[in-house]
N, C-alpha and C. Protein backbone atom coordinates (compact mmCIF):
# COMPACT_ATOMS: atom_id res chain seq x y z
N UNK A 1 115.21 -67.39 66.81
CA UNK A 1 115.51 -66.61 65.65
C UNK A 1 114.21 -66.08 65.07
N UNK A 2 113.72 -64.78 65.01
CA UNK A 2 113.23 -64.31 64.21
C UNK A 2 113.59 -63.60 62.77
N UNK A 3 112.47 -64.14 61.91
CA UNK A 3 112.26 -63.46 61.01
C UNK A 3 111.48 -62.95 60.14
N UNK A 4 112.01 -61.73 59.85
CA UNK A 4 110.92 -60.60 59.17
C UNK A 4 110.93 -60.21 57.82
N UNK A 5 109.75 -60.00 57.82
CA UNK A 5 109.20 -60.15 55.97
C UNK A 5 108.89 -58.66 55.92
N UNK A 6 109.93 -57.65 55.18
CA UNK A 6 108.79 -56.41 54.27
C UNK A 6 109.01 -56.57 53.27
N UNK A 7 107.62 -56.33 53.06
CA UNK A 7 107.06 -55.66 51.73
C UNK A 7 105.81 -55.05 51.67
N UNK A 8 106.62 -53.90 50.15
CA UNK A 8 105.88 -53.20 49.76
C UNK A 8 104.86 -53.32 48.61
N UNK A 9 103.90 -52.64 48.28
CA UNK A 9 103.07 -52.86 47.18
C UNK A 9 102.72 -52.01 46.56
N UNK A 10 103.27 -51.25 45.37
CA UNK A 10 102.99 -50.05 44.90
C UNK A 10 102.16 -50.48 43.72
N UNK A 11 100.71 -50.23 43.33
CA UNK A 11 99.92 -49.70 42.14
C UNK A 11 99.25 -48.99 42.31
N UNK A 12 98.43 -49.14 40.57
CA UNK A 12 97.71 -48.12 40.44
C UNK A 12 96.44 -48.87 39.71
N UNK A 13 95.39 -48.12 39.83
CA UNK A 13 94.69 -48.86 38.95
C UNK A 13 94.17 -47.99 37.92
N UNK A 14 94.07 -48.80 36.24
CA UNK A 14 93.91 -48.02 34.87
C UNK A 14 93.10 -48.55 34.47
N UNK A 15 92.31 -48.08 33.13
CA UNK A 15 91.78 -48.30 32.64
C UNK A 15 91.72 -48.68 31.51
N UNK A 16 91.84 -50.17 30.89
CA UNK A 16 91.83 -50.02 29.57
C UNK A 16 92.34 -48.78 28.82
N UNK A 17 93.25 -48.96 27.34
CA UNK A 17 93.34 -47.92 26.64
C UNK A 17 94.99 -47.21 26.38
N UNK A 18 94.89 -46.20 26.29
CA UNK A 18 96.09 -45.84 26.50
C UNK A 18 96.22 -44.11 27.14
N UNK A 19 97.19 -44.12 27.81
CA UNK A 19 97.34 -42.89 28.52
C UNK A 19 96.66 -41.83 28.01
N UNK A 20 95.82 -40.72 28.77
CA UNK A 20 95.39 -39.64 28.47
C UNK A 20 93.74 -39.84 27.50
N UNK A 21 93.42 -41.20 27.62
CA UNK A 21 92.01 -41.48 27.00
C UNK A 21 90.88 -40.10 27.61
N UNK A 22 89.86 -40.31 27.55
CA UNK A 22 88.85 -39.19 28.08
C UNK A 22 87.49 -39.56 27.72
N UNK A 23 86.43 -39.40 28.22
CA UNK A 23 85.13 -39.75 27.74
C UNK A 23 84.61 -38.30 27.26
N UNK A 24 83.75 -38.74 26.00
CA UNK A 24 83.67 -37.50 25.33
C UNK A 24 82.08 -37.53 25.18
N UNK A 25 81.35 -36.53 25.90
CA UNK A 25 79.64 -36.46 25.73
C UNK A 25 79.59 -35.27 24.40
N UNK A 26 78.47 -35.75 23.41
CA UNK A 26 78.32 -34.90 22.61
C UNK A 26 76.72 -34.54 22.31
N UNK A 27 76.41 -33.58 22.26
CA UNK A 27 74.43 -33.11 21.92
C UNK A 27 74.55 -32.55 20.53
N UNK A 28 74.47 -33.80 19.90
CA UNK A 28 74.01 -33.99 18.17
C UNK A 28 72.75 -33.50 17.59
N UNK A 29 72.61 -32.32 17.08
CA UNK A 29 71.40 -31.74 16.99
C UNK A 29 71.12 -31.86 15.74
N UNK A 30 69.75 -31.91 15.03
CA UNK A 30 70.02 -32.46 13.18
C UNK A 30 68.23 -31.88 13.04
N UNK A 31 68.43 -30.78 12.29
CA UNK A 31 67.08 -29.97 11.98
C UNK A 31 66.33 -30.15 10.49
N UNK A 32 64.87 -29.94 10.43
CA UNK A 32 64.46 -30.30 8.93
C UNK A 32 63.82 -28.92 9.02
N UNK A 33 63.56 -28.40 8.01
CA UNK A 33 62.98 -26.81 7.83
C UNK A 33 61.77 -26.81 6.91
N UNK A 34 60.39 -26.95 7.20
CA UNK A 34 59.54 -27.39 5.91
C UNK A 34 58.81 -25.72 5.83
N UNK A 35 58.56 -25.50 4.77
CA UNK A 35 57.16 -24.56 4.53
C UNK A 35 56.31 -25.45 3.33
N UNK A 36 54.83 -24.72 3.87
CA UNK A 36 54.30 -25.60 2.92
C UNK A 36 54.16 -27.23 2.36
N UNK A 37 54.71 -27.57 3.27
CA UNK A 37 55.07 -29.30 2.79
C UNK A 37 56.31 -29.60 2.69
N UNK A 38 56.67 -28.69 2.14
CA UNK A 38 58.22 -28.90 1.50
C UNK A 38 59.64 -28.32 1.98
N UNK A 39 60.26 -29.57 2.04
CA UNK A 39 61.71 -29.41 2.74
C UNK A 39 62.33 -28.02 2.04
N UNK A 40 62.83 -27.26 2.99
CA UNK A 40 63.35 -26.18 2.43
C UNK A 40 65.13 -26.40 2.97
N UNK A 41 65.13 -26.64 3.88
CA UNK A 41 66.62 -26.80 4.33
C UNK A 41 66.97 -27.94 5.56
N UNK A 42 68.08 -28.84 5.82
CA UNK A 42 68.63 -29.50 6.54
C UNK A 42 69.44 -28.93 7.13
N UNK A 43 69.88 -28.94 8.28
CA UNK A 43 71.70 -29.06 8.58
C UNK A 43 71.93 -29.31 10.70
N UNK A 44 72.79 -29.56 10.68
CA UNK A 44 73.46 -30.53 11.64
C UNK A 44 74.73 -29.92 12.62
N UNK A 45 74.62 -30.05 13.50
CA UNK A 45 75.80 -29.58 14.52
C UNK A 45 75.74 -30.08 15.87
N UNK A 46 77.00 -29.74 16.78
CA UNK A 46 76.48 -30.14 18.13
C UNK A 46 76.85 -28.77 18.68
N UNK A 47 75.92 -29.11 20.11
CA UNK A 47 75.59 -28.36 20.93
C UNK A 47 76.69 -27.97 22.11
N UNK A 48 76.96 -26.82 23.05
CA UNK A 48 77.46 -26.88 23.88
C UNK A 48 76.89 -27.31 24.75
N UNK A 49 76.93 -28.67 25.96
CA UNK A 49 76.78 -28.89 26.88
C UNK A 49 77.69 -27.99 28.24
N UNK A 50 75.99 -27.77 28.51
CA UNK A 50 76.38 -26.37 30.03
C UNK A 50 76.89 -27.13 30.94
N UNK A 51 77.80 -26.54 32.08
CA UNK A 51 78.55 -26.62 33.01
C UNK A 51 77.33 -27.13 34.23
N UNK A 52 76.52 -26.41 34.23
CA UNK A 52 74.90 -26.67 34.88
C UNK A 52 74.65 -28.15 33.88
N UNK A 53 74.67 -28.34 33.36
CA UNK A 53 73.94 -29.78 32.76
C UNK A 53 74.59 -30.80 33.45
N UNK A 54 75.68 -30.72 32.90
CA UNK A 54 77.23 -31.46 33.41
C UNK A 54 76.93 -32.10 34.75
N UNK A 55 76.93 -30.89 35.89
CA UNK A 55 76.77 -31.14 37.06
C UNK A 55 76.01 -31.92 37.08
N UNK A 56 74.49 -31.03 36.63
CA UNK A 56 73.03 -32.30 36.94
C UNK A 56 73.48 -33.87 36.25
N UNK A 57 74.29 -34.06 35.59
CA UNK A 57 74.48 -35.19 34.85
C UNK A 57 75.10 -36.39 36.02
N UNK A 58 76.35 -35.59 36.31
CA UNK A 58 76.75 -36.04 37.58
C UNK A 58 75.93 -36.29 38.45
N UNK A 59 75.28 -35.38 39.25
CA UNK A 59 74.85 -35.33 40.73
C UNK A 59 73.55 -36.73 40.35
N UNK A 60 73.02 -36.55 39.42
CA UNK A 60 72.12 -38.22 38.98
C UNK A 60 72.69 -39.10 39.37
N UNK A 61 73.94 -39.11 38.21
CA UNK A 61 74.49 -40.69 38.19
C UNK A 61 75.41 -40.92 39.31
N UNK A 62 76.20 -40.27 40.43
CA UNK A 62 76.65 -40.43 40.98
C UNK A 62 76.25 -40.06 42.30
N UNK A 63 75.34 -39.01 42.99
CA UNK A 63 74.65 -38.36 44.02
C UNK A 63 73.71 -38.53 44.22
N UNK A 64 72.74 -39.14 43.51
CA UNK A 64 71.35 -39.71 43.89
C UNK A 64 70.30 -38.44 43.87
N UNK A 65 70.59 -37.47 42.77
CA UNK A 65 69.74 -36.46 42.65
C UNK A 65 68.77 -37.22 41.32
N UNK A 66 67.60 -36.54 41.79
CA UNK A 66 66.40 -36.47 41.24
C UNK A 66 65.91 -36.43 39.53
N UNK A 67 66.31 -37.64 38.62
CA UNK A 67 66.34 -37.19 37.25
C UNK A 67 65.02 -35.83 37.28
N UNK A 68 66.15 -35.31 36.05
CA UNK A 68 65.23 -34.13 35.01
C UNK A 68 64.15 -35.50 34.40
N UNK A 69 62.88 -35.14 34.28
CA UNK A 69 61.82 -35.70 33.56
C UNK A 69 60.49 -34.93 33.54
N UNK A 70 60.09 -34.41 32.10
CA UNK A 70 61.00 -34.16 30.65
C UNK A 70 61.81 -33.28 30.40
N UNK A 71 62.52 -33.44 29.75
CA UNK A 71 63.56 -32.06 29.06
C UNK A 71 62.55 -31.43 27.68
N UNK A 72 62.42 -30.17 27.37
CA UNK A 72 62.19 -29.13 26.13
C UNK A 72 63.27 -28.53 25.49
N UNK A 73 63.19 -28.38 24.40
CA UNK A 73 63.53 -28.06 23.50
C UNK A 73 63.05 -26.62 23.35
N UNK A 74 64.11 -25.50 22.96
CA UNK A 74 63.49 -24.32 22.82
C UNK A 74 64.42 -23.55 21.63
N UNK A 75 63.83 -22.79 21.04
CA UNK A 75 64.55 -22.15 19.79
C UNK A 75 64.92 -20.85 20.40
N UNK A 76 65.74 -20.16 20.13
CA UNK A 76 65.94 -18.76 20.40
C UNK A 76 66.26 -17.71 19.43
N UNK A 77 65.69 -16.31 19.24
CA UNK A 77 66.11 -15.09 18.41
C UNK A 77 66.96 -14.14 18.17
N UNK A 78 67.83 -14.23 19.05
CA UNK A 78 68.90 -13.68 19.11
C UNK A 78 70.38 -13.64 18.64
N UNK A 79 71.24 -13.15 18.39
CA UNK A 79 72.09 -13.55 17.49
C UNK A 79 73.09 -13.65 18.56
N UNK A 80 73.23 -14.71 19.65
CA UNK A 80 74.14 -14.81 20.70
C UNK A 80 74.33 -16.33 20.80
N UNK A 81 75.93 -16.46 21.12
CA UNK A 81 76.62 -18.08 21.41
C UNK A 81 76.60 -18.36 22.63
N UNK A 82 75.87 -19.26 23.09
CA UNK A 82 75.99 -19.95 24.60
C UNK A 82 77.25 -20.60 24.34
N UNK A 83 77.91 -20.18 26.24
CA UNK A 83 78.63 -21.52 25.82
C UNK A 83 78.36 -22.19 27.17
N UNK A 84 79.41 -22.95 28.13
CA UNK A 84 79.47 -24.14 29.05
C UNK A 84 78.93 -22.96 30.41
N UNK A 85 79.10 -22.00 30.27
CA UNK A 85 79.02 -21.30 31.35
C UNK A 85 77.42 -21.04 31.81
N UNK A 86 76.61 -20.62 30.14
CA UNK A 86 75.20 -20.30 29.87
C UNK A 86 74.52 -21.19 30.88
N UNK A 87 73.71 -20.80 31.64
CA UNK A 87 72.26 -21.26 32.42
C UNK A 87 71.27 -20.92 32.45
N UNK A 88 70.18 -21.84 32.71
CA UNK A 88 68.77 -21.49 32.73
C UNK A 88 68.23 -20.19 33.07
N UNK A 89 69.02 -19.74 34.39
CA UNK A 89 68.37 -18.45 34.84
C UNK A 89 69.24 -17.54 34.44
N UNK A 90 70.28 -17.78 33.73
CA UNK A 90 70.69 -16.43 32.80
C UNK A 90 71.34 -16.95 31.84
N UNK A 91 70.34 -17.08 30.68
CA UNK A 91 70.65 -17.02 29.36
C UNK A 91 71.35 -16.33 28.65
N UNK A 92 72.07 -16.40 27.96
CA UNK A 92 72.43 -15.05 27.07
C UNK A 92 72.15 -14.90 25.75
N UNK A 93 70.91 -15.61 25.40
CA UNK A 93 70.07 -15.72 24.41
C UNK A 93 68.08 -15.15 24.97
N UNK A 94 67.80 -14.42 23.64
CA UNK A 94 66.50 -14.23 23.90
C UNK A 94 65.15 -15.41 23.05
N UNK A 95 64.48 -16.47 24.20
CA UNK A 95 63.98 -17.43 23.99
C UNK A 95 62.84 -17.24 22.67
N UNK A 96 62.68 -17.72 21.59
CA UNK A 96 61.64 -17.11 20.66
C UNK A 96 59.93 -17.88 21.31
N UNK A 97 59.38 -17.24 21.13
CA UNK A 97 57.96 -18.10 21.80
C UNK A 97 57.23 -17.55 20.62
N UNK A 98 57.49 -17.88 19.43
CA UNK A 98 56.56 -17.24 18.05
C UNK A 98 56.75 -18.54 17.48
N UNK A 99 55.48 -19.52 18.32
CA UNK A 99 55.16 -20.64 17.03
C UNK A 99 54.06 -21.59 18.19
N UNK A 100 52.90 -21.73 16.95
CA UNK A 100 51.94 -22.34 17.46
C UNK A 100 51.53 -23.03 18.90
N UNK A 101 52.52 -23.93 19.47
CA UNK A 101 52.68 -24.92 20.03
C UNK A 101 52.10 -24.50 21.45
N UNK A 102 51.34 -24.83 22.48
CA UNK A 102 51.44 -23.64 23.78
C UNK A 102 52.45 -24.32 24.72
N UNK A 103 53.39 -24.92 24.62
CA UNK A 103 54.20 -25.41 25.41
C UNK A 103 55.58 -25.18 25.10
N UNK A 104 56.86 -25.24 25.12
CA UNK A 104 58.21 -26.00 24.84
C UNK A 104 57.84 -27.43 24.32
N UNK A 105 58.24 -27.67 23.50
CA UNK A 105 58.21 -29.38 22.83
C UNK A 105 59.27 -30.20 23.63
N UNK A 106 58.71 -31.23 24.04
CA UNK A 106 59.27 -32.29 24.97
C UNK A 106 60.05 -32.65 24.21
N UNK A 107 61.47 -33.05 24.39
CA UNK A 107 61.89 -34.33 23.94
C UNK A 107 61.96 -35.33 24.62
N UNK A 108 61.41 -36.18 23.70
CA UNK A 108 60.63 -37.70 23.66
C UNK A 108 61.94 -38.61 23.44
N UNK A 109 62.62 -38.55 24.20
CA UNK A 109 63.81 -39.89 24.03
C UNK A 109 63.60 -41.46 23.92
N UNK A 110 63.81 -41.82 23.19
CA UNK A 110 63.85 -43.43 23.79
C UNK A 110 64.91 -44.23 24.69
N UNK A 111 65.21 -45.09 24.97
CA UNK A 111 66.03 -45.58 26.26
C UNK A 111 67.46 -45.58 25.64
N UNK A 112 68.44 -45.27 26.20
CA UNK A 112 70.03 -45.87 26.04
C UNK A 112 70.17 -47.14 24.83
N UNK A 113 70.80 -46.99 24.25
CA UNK A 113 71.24 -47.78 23.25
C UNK A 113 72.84 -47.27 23.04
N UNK A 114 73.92 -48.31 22.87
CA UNK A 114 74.89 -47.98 22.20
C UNK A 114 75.63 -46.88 22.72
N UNK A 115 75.33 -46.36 24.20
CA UNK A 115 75.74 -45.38 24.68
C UNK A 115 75.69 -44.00 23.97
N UNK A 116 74.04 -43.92 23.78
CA UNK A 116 73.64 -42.82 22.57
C UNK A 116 71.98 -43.02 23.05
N UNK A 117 71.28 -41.76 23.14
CA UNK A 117 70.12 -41.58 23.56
C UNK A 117 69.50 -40.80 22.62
N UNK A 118 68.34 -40.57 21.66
CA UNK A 118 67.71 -39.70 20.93
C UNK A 118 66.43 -39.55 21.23
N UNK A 119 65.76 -38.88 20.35
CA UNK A 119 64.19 -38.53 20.01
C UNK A 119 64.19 -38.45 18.51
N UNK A 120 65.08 -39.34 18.12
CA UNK A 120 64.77 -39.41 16.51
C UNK A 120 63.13 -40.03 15.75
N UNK A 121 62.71 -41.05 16.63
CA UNK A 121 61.02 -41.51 17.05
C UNK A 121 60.33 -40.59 16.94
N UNK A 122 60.32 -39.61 18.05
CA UNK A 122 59.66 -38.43 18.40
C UNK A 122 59.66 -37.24 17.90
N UNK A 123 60.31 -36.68 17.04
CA UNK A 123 61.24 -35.55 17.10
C UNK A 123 60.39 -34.19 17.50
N UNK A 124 61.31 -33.29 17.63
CA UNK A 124 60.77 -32.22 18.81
C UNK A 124 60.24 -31.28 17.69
N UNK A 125 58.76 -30.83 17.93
CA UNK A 125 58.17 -29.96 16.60
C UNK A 125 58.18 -28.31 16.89
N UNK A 126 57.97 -27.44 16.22
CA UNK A 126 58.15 -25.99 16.40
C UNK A 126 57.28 -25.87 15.23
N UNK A 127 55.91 -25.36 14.87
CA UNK A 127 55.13 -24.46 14.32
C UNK A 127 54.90 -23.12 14.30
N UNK A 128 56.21 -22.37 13.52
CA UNK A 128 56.09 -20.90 13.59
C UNK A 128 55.14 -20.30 13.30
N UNK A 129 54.68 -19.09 13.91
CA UNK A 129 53.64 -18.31 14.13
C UNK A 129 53.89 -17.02 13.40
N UNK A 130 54.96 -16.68 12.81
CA UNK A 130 55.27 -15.16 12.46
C UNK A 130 56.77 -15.26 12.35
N UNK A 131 56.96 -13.96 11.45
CA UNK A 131 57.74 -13.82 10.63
C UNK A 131 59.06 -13.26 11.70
N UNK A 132 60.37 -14.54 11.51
CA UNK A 132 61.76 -14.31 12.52
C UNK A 132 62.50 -14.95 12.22
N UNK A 133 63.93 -14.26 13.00
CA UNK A 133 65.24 -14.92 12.33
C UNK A 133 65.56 -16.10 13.60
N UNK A 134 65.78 -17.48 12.91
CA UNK A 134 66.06 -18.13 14.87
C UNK A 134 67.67 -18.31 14.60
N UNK A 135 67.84 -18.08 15.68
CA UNK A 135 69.89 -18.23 15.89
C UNK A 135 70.07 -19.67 16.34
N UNK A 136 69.47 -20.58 17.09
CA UNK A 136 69.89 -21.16 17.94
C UNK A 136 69.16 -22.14 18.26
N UNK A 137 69.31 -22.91 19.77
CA UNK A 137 68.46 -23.82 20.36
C UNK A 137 68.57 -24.38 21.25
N UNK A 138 68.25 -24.97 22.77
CA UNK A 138 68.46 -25.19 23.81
C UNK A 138 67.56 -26.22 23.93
N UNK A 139 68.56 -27.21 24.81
CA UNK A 139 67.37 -28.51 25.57
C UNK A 139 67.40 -27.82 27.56
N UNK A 140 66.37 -27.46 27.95
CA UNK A 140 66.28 -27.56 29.18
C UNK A 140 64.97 -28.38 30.14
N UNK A 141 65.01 -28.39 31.48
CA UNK A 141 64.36 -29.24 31.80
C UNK A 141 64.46 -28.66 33.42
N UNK A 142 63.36 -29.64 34.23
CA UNK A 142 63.08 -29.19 35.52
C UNK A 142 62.70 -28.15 35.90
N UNK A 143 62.32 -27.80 37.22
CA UNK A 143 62.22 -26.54 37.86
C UNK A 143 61.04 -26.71 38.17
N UNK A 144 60.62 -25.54 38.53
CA UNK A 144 58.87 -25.14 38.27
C UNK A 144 57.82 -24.95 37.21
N UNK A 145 58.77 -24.38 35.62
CA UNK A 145 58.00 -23.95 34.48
C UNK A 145 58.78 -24.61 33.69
N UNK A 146 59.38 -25.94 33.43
CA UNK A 146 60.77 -26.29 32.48
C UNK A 146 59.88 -26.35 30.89
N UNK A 147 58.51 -26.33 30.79
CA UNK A 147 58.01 -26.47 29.96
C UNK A 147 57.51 -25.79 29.00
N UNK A 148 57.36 -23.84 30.28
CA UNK A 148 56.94 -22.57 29.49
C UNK A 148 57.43 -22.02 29.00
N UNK A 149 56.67 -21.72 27.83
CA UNK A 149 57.85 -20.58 27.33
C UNK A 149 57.99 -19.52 27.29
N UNK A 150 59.21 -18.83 27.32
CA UNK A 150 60.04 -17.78 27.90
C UNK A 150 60.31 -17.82 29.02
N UNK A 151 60.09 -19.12 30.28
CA UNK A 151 60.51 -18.87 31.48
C UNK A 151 62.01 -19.14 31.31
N UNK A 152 62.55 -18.20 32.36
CA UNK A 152 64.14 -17.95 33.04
C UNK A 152 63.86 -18.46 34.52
N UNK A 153 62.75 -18.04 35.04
CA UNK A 153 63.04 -17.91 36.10
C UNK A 153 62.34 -19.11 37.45
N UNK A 154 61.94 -20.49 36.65
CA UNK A 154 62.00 -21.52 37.47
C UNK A 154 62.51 -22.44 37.59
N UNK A 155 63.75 -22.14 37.92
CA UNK A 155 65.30 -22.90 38.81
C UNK A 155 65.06 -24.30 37.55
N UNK A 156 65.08 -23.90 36.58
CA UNK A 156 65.50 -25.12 35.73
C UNK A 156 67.09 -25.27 35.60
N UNK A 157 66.97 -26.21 35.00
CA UNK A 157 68.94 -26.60 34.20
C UNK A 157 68.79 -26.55 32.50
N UNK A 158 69.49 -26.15 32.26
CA UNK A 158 69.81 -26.15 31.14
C UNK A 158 70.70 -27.04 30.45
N UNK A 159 71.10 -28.16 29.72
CA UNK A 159 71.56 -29.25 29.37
C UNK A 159 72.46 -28.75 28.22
N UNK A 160 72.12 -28.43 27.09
CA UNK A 160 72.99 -27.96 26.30
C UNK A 160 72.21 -26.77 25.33
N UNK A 161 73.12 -26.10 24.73
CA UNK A 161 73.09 -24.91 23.77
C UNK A 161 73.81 -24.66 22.57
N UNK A 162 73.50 -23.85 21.91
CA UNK A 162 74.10 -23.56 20.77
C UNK A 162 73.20 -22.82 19.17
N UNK A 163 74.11 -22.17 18.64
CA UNK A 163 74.01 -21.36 17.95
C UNK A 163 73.92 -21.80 16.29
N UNK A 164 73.09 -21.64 15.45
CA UNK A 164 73.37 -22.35 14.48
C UNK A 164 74.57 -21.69 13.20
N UNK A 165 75.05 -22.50 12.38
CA UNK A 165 76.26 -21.78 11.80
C UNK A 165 75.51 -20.80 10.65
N UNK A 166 74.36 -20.84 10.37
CA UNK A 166 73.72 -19.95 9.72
C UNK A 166 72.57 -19.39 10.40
N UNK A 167 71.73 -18.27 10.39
CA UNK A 167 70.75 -17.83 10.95
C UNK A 167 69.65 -18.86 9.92
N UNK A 168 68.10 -18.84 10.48
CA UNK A 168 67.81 -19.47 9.98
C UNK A 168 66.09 -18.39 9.93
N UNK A 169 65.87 -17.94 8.52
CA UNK A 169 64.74 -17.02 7.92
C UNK A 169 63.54 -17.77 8.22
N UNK A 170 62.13 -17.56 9.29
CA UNK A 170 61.04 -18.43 9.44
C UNK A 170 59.46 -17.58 9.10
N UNK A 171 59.18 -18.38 8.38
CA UNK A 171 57.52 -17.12 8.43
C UNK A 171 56.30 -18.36 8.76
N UNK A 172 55.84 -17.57 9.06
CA UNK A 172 53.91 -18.17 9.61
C UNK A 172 53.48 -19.83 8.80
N UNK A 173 53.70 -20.65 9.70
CA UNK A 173 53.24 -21.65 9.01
C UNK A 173 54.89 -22.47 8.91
N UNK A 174 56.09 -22.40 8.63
CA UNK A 174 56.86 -22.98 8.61
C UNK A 174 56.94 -24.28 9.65
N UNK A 175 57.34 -24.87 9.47
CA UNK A 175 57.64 -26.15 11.01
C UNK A 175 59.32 -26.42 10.66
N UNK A 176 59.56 -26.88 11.97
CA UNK A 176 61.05 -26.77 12.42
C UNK A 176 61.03 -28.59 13.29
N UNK A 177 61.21 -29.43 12.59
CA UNK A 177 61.81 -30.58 13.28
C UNK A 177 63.14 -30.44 13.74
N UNK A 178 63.20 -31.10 14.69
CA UNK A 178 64.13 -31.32 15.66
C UNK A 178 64.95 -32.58 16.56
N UNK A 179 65.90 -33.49 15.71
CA UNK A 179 66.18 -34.36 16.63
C UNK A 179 67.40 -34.14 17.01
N UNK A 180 67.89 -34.71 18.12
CA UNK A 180 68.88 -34.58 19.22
C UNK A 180 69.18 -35.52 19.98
N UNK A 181 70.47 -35.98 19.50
CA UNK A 181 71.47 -37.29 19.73
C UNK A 181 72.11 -37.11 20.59
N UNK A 182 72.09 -37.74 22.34
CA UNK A 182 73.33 -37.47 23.08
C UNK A 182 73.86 -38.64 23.31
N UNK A 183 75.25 -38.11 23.01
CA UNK A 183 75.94 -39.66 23.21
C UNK A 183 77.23 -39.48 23.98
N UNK A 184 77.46 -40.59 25.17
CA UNK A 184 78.47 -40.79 25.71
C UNK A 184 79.60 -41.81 25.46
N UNK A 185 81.17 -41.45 24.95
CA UNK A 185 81.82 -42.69 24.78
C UNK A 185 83.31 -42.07 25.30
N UNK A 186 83.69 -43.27 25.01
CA UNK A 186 85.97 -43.28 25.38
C UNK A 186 85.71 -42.80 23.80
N UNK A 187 86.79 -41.74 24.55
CA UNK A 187 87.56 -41.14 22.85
C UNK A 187 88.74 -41.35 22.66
């Protein structure tokens, strides 16, 4: 006499939470505006993270590509909204290079904490040089020139962008702090 055993085994495997959860990355940008010494204006928003960032974000943590090290910070003059699509080698913003500094300002992150990374330590400086309106602001990184400014055109990535909800009036001598919070969590 034989006998035979089926069975089946149907799962799945989940994750903590409840249906339709999502991890939500955000580029927390938070500006100080001084002339003369003195605070002239604050204000705060996040950034669009590019479709190009995204990827590079991925292809790191999961593909064994080559971290970005350092990322810059760059202001722009133009009165144009990046969004997820915007990349390094075609912006749709014009980069401002009117302020002291001879580089892009690094941001200076400190390590992972809390699933949240900044340069609040460091923060990223801009010493305007002359009289302009800035729209905006971009973290990019890598390539050949990720550091010069006004380059487009050495195969950098671009990480995130965005437009500020007010234009922002700069003359000779102003400084522009800059910190920038990215944080990954379950939403």
């Amino acid at each position: 006499m034989k006998i035979r055993t089926k069975s089946k085994i149907d799962g799945a495997v989940e994750r903590g939470g409840k249906a339709g959860d999502k991890l939500k990355l955000t580029a927390h940008w938070k500006w100080e505006h001084f002339r003369k010494g003195k605070l002239l204006d604050q204000w705060e928003y996040d950034n669009v993270c590019s479709n190009e960032g995204l990827d590079h974000l991925l292809d790191v943590g999961f593909h064994g590509e080559t971290p970005i090290s350092p990322w810059y910070v760059l202001i722009f003059e133009s009165d144009t909204t990046p969004d997820g699509s915007t990349t390094y080698a075609v912006p749709v913003y014009t980069e401002s290079t009117a302020y002291d500094e001879l580089t892009r300002p690094e941001y200076n992150e400190a390590a992972a904490s809390s699933q949240s990374i900044t340069n609040s330590a460091n923060k990223a400086v801009f010493t305007i040089s002359g009289t302009k309106t800035i729209y905006g602001a971009a973290l990019v990184g890598g390539g050949t020139d990720g550091n010069t400014k006004g380059d487009a055109a050495g195969g950098g990535t671009l990480f995130s962008a965005g437009k500020f909800a007010a234009a922002k009036n700069v003359v000779d001598d102003d400084v522009l702090n800059v910190t920038i919070e990215i944080s990954l969590a379950d939403s």
